[in-house]
Protein backbone atom coordinates (compact mmCIF):
# COMPACT_ATOMS: atom_id res chain seq x y z
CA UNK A 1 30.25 123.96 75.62
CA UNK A 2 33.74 123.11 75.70
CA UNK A 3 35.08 119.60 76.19
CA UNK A 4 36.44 119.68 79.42
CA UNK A 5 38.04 116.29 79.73
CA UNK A 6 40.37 117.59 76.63
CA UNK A 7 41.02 121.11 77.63
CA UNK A 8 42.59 122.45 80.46
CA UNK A 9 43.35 126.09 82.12
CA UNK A 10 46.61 127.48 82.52
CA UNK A 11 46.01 127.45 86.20
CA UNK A 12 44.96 123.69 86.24
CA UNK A 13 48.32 122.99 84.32
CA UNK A 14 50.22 124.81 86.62
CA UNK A 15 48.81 123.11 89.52
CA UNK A 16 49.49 120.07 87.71
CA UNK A 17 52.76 121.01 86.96
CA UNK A 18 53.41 121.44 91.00
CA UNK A 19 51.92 118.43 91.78
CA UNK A 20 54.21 116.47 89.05
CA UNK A 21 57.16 117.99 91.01
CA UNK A 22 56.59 116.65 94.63
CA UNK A 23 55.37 113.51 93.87
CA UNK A 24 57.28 110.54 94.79
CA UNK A 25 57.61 107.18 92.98
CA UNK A 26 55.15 105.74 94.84
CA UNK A 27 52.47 108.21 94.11
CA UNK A 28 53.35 108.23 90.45
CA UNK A 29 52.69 104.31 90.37
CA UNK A 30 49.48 104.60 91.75
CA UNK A 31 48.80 107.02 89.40
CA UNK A 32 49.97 105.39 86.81
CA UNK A 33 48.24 102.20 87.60
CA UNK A 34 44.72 103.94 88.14
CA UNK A 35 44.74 105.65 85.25
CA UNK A 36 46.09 102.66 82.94
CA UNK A 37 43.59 100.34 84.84
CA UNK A 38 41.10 102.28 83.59
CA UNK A 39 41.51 103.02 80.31
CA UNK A 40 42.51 98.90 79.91
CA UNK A 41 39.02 98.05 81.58
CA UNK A 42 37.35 100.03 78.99
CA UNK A 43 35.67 102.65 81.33
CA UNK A 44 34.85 105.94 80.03
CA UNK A 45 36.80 109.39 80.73
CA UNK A 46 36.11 111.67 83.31
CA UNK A 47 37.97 114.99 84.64
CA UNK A 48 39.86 113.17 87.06
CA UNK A 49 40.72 110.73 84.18
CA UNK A 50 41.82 113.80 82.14
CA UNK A 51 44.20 115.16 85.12
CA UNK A 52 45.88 111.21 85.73
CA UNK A 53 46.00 111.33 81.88
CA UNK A 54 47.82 115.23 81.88
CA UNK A 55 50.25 113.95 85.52
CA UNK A 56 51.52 110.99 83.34
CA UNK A 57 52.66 112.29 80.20
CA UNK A 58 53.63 115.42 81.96
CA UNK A 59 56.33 113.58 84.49
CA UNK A 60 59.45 113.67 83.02
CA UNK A 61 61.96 112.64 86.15
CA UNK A 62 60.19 109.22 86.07
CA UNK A 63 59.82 106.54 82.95
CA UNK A 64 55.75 105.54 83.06
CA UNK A 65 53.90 103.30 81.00
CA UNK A 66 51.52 100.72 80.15
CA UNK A 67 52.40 97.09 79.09
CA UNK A 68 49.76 94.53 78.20
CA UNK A 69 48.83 91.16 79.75
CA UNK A 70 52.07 89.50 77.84
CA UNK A 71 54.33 92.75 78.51
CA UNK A 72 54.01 94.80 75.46
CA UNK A 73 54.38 98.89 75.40
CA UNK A 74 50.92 100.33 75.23
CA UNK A 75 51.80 103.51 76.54
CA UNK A 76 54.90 105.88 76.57
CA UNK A 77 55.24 109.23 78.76
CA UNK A 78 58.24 112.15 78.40
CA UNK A 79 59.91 110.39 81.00
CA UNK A 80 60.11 107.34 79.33
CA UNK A 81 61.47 109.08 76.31
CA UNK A 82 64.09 110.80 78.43
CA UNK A 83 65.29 107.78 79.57
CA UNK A 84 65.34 105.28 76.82
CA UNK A 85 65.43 107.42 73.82
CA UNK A 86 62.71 106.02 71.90
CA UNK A 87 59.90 108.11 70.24
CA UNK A 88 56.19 106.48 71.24
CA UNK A 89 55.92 105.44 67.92
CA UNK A 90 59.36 103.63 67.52
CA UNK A 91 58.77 101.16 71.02
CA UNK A 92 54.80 101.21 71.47
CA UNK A 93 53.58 97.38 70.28
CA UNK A 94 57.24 96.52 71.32
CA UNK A 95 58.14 93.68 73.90
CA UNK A 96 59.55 95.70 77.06
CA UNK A 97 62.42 92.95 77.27
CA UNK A 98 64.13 95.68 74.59
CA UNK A 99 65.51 97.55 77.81
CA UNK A 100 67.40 94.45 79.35
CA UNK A 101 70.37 93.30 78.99
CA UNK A 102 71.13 90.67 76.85
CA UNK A 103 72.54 88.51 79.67
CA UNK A 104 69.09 89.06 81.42
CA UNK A 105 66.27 90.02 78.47
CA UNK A 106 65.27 86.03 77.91
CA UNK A 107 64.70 85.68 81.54
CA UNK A 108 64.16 88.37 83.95
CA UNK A 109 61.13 90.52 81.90
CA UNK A 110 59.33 87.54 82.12
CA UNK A 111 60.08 86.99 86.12
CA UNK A 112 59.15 90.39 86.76
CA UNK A 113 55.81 89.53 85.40
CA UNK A 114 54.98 86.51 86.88
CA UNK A 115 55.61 87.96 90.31
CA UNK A 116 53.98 91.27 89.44
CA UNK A 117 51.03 88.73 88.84
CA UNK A 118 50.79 86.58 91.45
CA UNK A 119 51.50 89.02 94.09
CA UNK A 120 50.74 92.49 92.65
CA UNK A 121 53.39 94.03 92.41
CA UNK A 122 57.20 93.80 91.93
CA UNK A 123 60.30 95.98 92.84
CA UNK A 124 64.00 95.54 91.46
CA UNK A 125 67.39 97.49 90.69
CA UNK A 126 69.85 97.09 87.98
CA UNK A 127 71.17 97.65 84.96
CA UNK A 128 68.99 98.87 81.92
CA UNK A 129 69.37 99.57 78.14
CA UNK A 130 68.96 102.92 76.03
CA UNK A 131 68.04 102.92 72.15
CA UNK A 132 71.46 104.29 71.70
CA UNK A 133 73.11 100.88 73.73
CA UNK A 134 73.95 102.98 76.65
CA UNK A 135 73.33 101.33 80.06
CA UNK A 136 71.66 103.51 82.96
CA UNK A 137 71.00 101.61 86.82
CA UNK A 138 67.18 101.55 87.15
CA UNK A 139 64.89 101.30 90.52
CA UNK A 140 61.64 99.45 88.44
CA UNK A 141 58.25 99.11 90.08
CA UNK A 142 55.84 97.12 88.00
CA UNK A 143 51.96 96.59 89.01
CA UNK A 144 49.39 94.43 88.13
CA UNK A 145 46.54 95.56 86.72
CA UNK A 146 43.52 93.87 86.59
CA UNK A 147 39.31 95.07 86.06
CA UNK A 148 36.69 94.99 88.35
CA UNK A 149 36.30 90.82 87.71
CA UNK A 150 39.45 90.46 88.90
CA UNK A 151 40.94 89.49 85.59
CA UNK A 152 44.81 90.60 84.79
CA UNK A 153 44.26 93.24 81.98
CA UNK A 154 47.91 94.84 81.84
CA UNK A 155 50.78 96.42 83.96
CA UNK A 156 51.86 99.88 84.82
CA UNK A 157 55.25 99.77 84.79
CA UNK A 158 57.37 102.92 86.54
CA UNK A 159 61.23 103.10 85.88
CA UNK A 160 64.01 106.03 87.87
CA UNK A 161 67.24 106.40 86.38
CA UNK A 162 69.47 106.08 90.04
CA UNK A 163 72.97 105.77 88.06
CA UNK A 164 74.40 108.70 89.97
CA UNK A 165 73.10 107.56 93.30
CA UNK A 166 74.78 104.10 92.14
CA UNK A 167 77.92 105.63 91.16
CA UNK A 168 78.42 107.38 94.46
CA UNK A 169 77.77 104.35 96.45
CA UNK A 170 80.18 102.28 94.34
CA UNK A 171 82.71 105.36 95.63
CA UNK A 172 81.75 105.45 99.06
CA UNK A 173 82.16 101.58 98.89
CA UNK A 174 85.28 101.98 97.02
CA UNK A 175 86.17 104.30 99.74
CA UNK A 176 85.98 102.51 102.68
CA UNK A 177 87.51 99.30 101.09
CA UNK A 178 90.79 101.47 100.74
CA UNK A 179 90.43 102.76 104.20
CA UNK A 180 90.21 99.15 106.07
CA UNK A 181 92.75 97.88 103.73
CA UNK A 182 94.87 101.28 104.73
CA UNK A 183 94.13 100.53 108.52
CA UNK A 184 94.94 96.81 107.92
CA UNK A 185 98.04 97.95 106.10
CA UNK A 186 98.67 99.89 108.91
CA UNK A 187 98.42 97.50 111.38
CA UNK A 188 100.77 94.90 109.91
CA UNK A 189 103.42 97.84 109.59
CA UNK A 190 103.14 98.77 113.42
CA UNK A 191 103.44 94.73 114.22
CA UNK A 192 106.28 94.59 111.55
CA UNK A 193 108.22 97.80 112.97
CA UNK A 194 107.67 96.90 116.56
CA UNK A 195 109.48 93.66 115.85
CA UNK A 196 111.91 94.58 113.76
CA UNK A 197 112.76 97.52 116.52
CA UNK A 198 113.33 94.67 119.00
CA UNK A 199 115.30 92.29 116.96
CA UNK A 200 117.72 95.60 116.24
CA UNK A 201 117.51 96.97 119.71
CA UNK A 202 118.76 94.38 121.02
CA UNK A 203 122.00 93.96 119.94
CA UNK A 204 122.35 97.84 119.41
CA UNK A 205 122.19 97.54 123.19
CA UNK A 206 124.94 94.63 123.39
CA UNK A 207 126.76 97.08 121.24
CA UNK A 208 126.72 99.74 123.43
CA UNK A 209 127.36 97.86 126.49
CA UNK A 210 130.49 96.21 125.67
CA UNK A 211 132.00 99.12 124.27
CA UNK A 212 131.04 100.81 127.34
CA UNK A 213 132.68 97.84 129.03
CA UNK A 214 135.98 98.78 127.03
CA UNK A 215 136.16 101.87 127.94
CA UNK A 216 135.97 102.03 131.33
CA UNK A 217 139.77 99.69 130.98
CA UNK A 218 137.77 96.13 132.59
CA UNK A 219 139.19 94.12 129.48
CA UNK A 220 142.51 95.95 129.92
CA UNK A 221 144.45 99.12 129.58
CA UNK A 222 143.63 100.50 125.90
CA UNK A 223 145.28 103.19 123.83
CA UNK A 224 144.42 106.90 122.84
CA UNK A 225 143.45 105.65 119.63
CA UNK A 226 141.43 102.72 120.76
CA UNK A 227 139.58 105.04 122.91
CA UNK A 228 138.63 107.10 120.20
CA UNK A 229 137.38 103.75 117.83
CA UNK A 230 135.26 102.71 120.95
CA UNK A 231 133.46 106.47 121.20
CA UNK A 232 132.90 106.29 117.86
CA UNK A 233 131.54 102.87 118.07
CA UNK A 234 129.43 104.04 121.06
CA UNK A 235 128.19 107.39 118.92
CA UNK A 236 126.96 105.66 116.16
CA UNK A 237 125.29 102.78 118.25
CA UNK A 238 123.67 105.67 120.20
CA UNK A 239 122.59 107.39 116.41
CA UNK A 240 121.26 104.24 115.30
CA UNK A 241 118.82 103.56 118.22
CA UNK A 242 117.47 106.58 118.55
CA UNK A 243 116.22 106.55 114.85
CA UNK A 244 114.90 103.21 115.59
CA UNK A 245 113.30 104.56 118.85
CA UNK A 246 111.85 107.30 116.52
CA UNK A 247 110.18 104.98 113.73
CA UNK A 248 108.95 102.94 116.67
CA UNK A 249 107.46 105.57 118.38
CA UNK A 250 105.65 107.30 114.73
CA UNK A 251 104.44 103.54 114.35
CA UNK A 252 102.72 103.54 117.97
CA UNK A 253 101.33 106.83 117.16
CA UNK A 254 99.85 106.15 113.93
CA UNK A 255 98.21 103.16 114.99
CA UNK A 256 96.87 104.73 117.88
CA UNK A 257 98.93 102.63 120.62
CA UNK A 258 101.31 105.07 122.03
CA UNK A 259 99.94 105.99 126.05
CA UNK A 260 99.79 108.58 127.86
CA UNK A 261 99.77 109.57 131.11
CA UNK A 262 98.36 112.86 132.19
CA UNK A 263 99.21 114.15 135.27
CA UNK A 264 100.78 117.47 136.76
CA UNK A 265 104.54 118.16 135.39
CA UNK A 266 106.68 121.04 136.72
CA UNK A 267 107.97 122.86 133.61
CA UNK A 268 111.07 123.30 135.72
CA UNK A 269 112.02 119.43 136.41
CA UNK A 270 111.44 118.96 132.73
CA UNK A 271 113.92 121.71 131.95
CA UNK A 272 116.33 120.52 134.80
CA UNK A 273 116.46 116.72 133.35
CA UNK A 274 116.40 117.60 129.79
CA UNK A 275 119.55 120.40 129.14
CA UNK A 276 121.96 118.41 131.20
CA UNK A 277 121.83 115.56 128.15
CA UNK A 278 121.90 118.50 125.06
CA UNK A 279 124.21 120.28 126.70
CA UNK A 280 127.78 118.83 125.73
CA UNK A 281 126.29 118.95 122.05
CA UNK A 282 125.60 122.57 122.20
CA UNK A 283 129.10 123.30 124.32
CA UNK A 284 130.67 121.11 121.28
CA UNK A 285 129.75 123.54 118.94
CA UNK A 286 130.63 126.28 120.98
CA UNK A 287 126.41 127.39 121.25
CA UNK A 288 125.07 129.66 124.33
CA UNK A 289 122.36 128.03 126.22
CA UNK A 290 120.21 130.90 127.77
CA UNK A 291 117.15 129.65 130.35
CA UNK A 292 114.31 131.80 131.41
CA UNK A 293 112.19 131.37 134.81
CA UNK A 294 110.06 128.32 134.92
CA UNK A 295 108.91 128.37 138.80
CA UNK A 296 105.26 127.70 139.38
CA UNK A 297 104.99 126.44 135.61
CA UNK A 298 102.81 123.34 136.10
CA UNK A 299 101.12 121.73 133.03
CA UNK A 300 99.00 118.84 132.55
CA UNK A 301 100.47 116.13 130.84
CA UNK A 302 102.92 113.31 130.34
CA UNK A 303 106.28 114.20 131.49
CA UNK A 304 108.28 111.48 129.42
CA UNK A 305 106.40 113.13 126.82
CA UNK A 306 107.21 116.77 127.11
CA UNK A 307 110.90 115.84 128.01
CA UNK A 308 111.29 113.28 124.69
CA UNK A 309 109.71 116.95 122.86
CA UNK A 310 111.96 119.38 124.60
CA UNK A 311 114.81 116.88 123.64
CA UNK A 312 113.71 116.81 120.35
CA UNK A 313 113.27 120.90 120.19
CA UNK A 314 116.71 121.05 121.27
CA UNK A 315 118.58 118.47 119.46
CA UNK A 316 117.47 120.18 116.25
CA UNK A 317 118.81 123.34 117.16
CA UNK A 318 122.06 122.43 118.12
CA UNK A 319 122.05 120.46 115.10
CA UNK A 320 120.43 123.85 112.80
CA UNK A 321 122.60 126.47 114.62
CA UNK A 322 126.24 127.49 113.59
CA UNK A 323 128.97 127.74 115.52
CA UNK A 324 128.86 130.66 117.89
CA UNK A 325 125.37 131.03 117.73
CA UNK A 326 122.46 130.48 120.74
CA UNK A 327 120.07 128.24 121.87
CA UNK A 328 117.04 130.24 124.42
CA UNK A 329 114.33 128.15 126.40
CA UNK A 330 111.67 130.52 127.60
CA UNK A 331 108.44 129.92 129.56
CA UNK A 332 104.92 132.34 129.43
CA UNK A 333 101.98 132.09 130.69
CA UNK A 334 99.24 132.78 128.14
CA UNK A 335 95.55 132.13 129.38
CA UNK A 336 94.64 128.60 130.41
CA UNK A 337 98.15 127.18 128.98
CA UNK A 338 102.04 127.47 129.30
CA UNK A 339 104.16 128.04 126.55
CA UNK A 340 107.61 126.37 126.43
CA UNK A 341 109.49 128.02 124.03
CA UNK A 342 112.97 127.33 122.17
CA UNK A 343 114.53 129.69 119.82
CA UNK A 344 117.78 129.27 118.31
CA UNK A 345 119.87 131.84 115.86
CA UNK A 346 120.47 128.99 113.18
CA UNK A 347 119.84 128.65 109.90
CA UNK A 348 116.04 129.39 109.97
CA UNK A 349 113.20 127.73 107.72
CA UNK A 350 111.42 129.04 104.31
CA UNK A 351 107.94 130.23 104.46
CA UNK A 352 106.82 127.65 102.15
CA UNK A 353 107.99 124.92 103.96
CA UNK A 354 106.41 125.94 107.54
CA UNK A 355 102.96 123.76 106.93
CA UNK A 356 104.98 120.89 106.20
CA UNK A 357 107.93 119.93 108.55
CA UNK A 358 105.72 118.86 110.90
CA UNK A 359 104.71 116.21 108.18
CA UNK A 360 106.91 112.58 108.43
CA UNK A 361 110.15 112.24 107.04
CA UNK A 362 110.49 115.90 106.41
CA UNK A 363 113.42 117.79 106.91
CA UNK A 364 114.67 121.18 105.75
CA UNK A 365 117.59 121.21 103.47
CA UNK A 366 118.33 117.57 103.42
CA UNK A 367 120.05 116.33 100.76
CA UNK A 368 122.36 113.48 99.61
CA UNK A 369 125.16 115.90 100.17
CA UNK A 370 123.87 117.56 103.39
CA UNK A 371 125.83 116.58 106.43
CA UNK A 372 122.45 117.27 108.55
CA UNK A 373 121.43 113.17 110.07
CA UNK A 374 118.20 112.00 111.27
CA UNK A 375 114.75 110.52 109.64
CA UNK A 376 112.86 113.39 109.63
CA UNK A 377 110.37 111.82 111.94
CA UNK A 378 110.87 113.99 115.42
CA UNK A 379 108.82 117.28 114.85
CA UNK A 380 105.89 114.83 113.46
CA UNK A 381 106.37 112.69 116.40
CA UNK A 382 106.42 116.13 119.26
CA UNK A 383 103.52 117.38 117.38
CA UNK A 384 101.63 114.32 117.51
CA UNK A 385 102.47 114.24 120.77
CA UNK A 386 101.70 117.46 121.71
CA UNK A 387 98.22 116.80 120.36
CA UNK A 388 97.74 113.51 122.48
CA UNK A 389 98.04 115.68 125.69
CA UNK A 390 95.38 118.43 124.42
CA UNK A 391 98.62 120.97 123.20
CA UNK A 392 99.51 122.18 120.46
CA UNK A 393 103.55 122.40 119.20
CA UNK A 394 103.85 125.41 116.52
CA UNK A 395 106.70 127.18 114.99
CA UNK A 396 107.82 131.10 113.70
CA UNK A 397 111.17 131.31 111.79
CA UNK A 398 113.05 133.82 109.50
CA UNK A 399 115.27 132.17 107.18
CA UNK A 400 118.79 132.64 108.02
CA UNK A 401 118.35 134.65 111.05
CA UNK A 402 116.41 132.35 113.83
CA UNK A 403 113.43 129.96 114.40
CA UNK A 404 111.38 129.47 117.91
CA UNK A 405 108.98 126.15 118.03
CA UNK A 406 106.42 126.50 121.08
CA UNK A 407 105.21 123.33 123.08
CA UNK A 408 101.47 124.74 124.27
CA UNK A 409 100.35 122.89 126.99
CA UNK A 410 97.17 123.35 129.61
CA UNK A 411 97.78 124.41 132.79
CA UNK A 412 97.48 121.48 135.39
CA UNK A 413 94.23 122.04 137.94
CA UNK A 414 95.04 123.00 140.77
């Protein structure tokens, strides 16, 4: 008859083979441990000695192996040749202090040890060495073994290679270091802008004031041409604080401080407060103004909001649309929502650019020669804000022929 703690079916080795593949760690120690425990206390072989025997040397996603009392290799599986890159008969008879480090191989192997002694087992993580010098991050589990007197024969020592799982949490560490120093970053830049937008509000406003104060002939009578210094003084006071108003207001945004308040708005009073301020600009360059019907349009929403987005809308076309051209402000109703729409005949914007002026500090055909003004910062700003009240701002355009941008908004309940 057949030896059958040496030979073993097909079918066994298959089963074995399945087995090998859904075992955990912690199986494969105590595997490991009862099979080196018994072949250290000198008892003889059985089947089940011959399976434990076939599951160790067959595992190859897991380093196994014996070490004697003072931590020499007695054993060495696949695994453990996968890993390291020794052959068993290059690093069996060798000290296991070979796969440290050598800021740690004259102290930790023999830590490991003692503890694995005294309380039966010890876990630990870090770095380990190939034959080649190569470094790999290694879960270890070593046990004590010991006979059936109690005395310490050995230790079954099981090793995982987790230098992937270690790389990706040094990412997603790496990862959210960057995003708190980003949000920190951010946080200084709101405080910063927010008080540099006072300090230069301020006298921006003193600005305006006094040259309003001039004007109106209080400091005395004043002269064509003095008139004309004092609007031009007044225009570019009124320029310069709305682009601070507009960096102020991205700031709030992207730091999540900017309110609102949602409530019912009438499309119509929106409309009605809104084209009496954009309309000397669009008269000055000689642009048709065309409004649809807006009665019973009622959205929910901030109005300061959807008027600072409508003036935005606007402003660009008058500022996008050549002389003789015209400016159209339409309102549908499409399902649950409103549209507000304004389309202009200007100068229209490329298909390639369409995903991205609603991006910061984008604007279409700038240039150092352009005469077009402004930060770039009011479509980001009326499409952040259009997302704040549950909207949604959008565009269509045809490059030199027209452009319409539609302010979505939900119908107020009623």
């Amino acid at each position: 008859m057949a030896d059958r703690s040496t030979r073993t079916s097909p079918d066994v080795s298959n089963a074995v083979s399945e087995r090998v593949s859904t075992r955990t760690s912690e199986h494969a120690v105590t595997d490991a441990a009862t099979f080196a425990s018994a072949r250290m206390g000198g008892a003889p072989f059985s089947e089940g000695d011959g399976l434990y025997k076939l599951l160790v040397e067959s595992v190859q996603d897991y380093a196994i192996f014996a070490l004697d009392a003072t931590g020499h290799v007695l054993s060495w599986n696949r695994g453990a040749q996968r890993f390291k890159g020794y052959l068993p008969e290059e690093i069996i008879g060798k000290h296991f202090s070979v796969f440290y480090t050598e800021e740690e191989k004259y102290t930790k192997p023999a830590w490991e040890l003692e503890v694995a002694s005294r309380e039966g087992r010890v876990e630990d993580e870090g770095w380990r060495v190939r034959k080649d010098g190569t470094r790999f991050w290694a879960n270890i589990v070593i046990t004590a073994l010991r006979d059936g007197t109690g005395r310490l024969v050995g230790f079954a020592k099981v090793t995982r290679d987790l230098t992937e799982r270690r790389a990706a949490e040094l990412r997603a560490l790496a990862a959210a270091r960057r995003v708190d120093q980003a949000e920190e970053a951010n946080q200084v830049k709101a405080s910063f802008l927010a008080a540099m937008s006072h300090e230069l509000r301020t006298p921006l406003n003193a600005i305006g004031g006094y040259a309003d104060l001039l004007l109106t002939g209080i400091g005395g009578t004043i002269s064509p041409q003095q008139t004309q210094y004092l609007e031009r003084i007044r225009n570019s006071q009124q320029h310069l604080l709305a682009i601070i108003n507009d960096i102020l207001n991205f700031s709030r945004l992207e730091a999540g401080r900017l309110t609102v308040d949602v409530g019912p708005v009438a499309l119509q009073d929106v409309v009605d407060a809104v084209v009496p301020m954009i309309e000397p600009q669009a008269i000055a360059k000689n642009l048709r103004l065309e409004l649809g019907d807006f009665d019973g349009a009622i959205v929910a929403g901030d109005r300061s909001k959807i008027e600072q987005i409508l003036i935005n809308l606007m402003s660009n076309s008058v500022k996008f649309t050549a002389s003789g051209g015209a400016i159209s402000i339409r309102c549908e109703e499409r399902g649950d929502c409103y549209e507000l729409s304004v389309h202009d005949t200007g100068i229209g914007i490329p298909e390639e650019a369409i995903d991205a002026i609603f991006q910061p500090f984008v604007q279409v055909g700038r240039s150092l020669t352009s005469k077009q003004e402004g930060t770039g910062l009011g479509l980001a700003i009326s499409s952040d804000l259009a997302k704040a009240m549950n909207g949604e701002l959008r565009v269509q355009s045809k490059v030199d022929q027209w452009s319409t941008f539609t302010l979505s908004l939900p119908k107020a309940s009623k």
